[in-house]
N, C-alpha and C. Protein backbone atom coordinates (compact mmCIF):
# COMPACT_ATOMS: atom_id res chain seq x y z
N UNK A 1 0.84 -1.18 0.00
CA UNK A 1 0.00 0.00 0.00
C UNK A 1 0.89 1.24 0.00
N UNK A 2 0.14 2.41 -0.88
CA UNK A 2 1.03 3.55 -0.62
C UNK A 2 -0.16 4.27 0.10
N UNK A 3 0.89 5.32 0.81
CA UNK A 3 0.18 6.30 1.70
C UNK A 3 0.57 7.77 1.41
N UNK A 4 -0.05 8.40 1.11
CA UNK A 4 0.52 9.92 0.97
C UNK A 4 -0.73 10.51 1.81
N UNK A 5 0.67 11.50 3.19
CA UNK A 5 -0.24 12.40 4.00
C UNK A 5 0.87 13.16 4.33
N UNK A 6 -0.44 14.47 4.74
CA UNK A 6 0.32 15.57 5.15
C UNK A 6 0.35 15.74 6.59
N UNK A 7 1.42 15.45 7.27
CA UNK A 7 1.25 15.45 8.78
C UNK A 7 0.54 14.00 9.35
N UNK A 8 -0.68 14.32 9.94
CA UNK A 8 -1.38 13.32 10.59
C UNK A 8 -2.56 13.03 9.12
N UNK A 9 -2.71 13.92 8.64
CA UNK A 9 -3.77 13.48 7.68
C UNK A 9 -3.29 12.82 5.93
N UNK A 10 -4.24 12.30 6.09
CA UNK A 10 -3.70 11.17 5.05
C UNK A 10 -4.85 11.73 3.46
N UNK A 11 -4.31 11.97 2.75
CA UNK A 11 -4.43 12.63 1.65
C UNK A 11 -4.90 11.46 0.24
N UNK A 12 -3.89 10.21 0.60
CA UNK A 12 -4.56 9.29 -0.91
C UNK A 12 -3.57 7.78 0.02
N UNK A 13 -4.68 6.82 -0.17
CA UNK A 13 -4.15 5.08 0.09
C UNK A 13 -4.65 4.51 -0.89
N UNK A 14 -3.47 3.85 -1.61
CA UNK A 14 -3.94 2.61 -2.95
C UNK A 14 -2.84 1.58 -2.54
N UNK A 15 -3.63 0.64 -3.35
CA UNK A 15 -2.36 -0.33 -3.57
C UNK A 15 -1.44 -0.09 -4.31
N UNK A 16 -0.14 0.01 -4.06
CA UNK A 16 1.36 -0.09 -5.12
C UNK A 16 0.98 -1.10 -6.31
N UNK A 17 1.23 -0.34 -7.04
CA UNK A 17 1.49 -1.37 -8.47
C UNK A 17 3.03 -1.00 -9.12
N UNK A 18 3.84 -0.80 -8.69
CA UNK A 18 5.12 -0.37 -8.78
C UNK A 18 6.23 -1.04 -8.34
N UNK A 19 7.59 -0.43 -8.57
CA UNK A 19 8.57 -0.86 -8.03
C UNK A 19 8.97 -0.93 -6.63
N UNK A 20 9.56 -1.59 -5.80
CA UNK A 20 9.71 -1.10 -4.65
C UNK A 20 11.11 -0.80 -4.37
N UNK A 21 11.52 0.17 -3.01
CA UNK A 21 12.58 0.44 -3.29
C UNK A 21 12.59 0.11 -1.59
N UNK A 22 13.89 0.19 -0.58
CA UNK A 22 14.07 0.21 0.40
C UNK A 22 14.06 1.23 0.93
N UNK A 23 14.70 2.36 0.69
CA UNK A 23 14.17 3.87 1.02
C UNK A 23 14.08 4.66 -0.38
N UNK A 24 13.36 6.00 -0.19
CA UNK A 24 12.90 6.67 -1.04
C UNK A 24 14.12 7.38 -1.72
N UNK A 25 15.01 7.51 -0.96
CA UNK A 25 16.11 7.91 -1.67
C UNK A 25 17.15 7.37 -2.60
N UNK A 26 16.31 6.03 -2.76
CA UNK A 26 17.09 5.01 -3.80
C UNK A 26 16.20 5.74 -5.41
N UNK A 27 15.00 6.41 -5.21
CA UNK A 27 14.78 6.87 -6.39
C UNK A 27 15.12 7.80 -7.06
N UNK A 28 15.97 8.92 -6.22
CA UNK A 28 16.30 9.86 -6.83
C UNK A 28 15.48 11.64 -7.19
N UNK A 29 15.73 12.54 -7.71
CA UNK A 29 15.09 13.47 -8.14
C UNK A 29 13.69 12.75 -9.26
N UNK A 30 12.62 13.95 -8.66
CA UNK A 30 11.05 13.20 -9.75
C UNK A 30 10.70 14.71 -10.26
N UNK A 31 10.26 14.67 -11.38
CA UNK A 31 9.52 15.63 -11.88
C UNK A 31 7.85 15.19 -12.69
N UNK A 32 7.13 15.94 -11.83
CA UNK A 32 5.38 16.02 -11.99
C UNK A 32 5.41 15.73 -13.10
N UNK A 33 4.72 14.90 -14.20
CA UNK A 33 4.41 15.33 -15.30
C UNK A 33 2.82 15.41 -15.78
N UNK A 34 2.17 15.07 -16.26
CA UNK A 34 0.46 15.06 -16.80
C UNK A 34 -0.33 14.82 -15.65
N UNK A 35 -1.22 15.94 -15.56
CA UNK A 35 -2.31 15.31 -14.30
C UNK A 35 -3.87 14.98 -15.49
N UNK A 36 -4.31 14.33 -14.99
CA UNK A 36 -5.32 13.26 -16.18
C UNK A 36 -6.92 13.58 -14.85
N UNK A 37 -7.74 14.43 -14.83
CA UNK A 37 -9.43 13.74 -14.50
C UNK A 37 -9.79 12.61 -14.49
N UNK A 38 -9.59 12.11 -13.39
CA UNK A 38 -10.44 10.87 -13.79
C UNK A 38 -11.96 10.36 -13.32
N UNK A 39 -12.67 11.70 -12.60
CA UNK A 39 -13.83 11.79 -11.90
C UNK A 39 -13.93 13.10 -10.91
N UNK A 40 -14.84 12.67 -10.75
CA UNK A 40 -15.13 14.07 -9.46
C UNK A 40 -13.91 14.27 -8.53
N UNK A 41 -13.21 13.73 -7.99
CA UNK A 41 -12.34 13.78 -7.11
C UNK A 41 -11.23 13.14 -6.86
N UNK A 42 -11.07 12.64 -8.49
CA UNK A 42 -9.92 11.49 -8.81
C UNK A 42 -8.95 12.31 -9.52
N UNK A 43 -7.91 11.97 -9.48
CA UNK A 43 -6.61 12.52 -10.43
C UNK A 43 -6.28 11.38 -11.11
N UNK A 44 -5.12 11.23 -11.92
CA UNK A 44 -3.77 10.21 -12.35
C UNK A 44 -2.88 11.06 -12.67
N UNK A 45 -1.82 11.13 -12.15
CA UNK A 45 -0.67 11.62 -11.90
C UNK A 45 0.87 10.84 -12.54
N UNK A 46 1.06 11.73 -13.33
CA UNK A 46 2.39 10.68 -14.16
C UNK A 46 3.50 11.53 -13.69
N UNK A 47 4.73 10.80 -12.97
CA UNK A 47 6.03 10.79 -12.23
C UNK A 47 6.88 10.32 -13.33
N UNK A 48 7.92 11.77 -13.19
CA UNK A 48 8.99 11.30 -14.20
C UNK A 48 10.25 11.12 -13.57
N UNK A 49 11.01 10.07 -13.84
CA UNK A 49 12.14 9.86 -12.53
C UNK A 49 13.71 10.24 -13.50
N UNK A 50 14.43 10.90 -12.78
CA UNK A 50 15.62 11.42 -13.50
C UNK A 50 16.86 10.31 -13.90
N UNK A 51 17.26 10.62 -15.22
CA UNK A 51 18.28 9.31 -15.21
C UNK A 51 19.56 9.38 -14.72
């Protein structure tokens, strides 16, 4: 599961369909790319990871 929150509050929980890493700093610099509608209160969010 991923968790993204701000502080105590928790902002978005899905299941990972991704890579996993041991800490976050094994991924490196990310840059935002396309945010996509996907409903009233849905996003999709495409992460671009630096080479």
């Amino acid at each position: 599961m991923i968790r993204i929150s701000d502080g105590d509050q928790t902002i978005d929980w899905q299941p990972c369909g991704g890579t996993h890493v041991a800490n976050t700093r094994e991924i490196g610099k990310i840059r935002f790319g396309k945010v996509e509608k996907k409903g009233k209160i849905n996003r999709r969010v495409a992460i671009h990871f630096a080479d």
